[in-house]
C-alpha atoms as a PDB file:
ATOM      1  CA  UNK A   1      17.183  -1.011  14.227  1.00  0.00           C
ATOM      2  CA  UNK A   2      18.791   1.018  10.939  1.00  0.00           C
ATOM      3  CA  UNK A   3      22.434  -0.689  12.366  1.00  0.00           C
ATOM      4  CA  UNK A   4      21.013  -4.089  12.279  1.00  0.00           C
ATOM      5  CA  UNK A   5      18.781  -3.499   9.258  1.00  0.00           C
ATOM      6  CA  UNK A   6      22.333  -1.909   7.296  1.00  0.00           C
ATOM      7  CA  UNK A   7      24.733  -5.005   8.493  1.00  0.00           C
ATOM      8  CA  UNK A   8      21.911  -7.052   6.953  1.00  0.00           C
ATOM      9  CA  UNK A   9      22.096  -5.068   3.504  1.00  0.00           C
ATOM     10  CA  UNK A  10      21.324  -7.703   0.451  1.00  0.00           C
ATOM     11  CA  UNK A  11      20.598 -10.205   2.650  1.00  0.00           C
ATOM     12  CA  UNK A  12      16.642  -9.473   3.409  1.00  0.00           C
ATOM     13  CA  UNK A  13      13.962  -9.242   0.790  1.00  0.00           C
ATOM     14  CA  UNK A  14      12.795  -5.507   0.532  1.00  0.00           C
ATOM     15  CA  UNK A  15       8.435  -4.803   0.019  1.00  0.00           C
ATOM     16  CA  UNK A  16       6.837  -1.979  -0.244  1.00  0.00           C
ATOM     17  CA  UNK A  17       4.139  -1.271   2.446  1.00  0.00           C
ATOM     18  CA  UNK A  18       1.053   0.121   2.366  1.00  0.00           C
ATOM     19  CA  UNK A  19       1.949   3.784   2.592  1.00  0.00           C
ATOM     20  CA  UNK A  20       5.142   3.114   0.871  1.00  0.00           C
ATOM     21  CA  UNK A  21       7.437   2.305   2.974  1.00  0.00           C
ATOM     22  CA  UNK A  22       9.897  -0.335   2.911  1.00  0.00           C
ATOM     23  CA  UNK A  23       9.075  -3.603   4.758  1.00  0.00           C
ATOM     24  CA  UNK A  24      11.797  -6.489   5.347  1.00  0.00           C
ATOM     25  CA  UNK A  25      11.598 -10.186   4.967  1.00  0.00           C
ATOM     26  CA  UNK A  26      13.894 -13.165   5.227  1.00  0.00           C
ATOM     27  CA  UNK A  27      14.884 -14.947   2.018  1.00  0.00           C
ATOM     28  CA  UNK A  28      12.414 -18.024   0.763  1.00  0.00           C
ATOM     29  CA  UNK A  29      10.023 -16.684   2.405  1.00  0.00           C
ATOM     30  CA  UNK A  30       6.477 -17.875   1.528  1.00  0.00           C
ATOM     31  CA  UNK A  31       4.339 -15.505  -0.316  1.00  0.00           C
ATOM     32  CA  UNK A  32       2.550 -12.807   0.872  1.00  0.00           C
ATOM     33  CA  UNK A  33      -1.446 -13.717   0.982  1.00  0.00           C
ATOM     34  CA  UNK A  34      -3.737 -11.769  -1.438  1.00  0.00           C
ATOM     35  CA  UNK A  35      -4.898  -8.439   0.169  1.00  0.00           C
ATOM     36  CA  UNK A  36      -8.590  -9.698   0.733  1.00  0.00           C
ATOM     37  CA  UNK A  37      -7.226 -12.543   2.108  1.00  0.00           C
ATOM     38  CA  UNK A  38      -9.497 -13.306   5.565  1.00  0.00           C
ATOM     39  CA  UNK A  39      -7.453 -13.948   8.468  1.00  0.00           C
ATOM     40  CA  UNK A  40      -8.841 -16.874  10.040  1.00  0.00           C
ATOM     41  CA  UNK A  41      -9.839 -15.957  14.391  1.00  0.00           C
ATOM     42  CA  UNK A  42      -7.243 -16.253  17.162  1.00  0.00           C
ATOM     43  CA  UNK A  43      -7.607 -17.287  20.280  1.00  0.00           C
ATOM     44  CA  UNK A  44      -5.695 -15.777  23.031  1.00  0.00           C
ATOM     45  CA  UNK A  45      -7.762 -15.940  25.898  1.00  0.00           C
ATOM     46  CA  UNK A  46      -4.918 -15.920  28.728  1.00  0.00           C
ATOM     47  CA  UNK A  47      -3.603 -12.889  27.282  1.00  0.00           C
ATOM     48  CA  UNK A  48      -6.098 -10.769  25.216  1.00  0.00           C
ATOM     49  CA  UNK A  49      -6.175  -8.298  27.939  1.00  0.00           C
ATOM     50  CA  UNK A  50      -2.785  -7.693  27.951  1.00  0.00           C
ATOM     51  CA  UNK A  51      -2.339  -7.790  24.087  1.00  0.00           C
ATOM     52  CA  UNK A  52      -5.477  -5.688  23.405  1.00  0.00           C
ATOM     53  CA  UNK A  53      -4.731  -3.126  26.068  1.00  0.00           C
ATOM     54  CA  UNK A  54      -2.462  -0.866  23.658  1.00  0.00           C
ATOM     55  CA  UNK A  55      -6.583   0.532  22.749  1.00  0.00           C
ATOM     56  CA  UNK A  56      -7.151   1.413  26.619  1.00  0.00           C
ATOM     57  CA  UNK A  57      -4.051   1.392  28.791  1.00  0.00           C
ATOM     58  CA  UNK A  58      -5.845   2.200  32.142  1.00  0.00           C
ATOM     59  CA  UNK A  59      -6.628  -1.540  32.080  1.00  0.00           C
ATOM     60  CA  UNK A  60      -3.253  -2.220  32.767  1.00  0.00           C
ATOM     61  CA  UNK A  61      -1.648   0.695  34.388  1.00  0.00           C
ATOM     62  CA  UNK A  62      -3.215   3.813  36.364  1.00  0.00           C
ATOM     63  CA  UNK A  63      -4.761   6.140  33.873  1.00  0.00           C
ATOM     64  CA  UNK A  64      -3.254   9.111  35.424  1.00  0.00           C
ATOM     65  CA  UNK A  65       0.355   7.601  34.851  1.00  0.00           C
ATOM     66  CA  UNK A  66       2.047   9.437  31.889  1.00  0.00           C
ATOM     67  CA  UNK A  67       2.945   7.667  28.242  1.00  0.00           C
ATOM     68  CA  UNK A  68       6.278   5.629  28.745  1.00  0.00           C
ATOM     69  CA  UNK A  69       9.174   8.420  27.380  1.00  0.00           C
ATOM     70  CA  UNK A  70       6.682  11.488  28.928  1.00  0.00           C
ATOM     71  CA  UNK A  71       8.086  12.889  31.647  1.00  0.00           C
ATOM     72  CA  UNK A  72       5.918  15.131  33.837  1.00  0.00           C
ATOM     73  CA  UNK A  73       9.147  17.290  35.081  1.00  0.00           C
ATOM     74  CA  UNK A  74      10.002  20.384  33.053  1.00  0.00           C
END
């Protein structure tokens, strides 16, 4: 990401996040919402399960298979 992020230097808008750190956006943009902003609902219905399952991954994949990057050899 920092290659494409560099060969795109002055070209994006730079924010500061939350915590600090630096957020990108395209040029024109619209304008960020207020902070208490309410999001309006989504409906995903087809694929909550899949989208939501980063909160409980045995409801996609075997609990007892390890983190994607973990191996279990040492």
């Amino acid at each position: 990401m920092q290659p494409a992020l560099q060969a795109l230097e002055g070209r994006l808008d730079k924010l500061e996040g939350p915590t600090r750190t630096t957020l990108y956006d395209v040029p024109g943009a619209p304008p960020l919402p207020s902070e208490d902003t309410v999001a309006p609902p989504r409906l995903l219905s087809m694929w909550d399960n899949i989208l939501l399952a980063y909160s409980d991954r045995g409801r996609v994949v075997p609990s007892d298979l390890p983190p994607a990057g973990l191996s279990t050899q040492r």
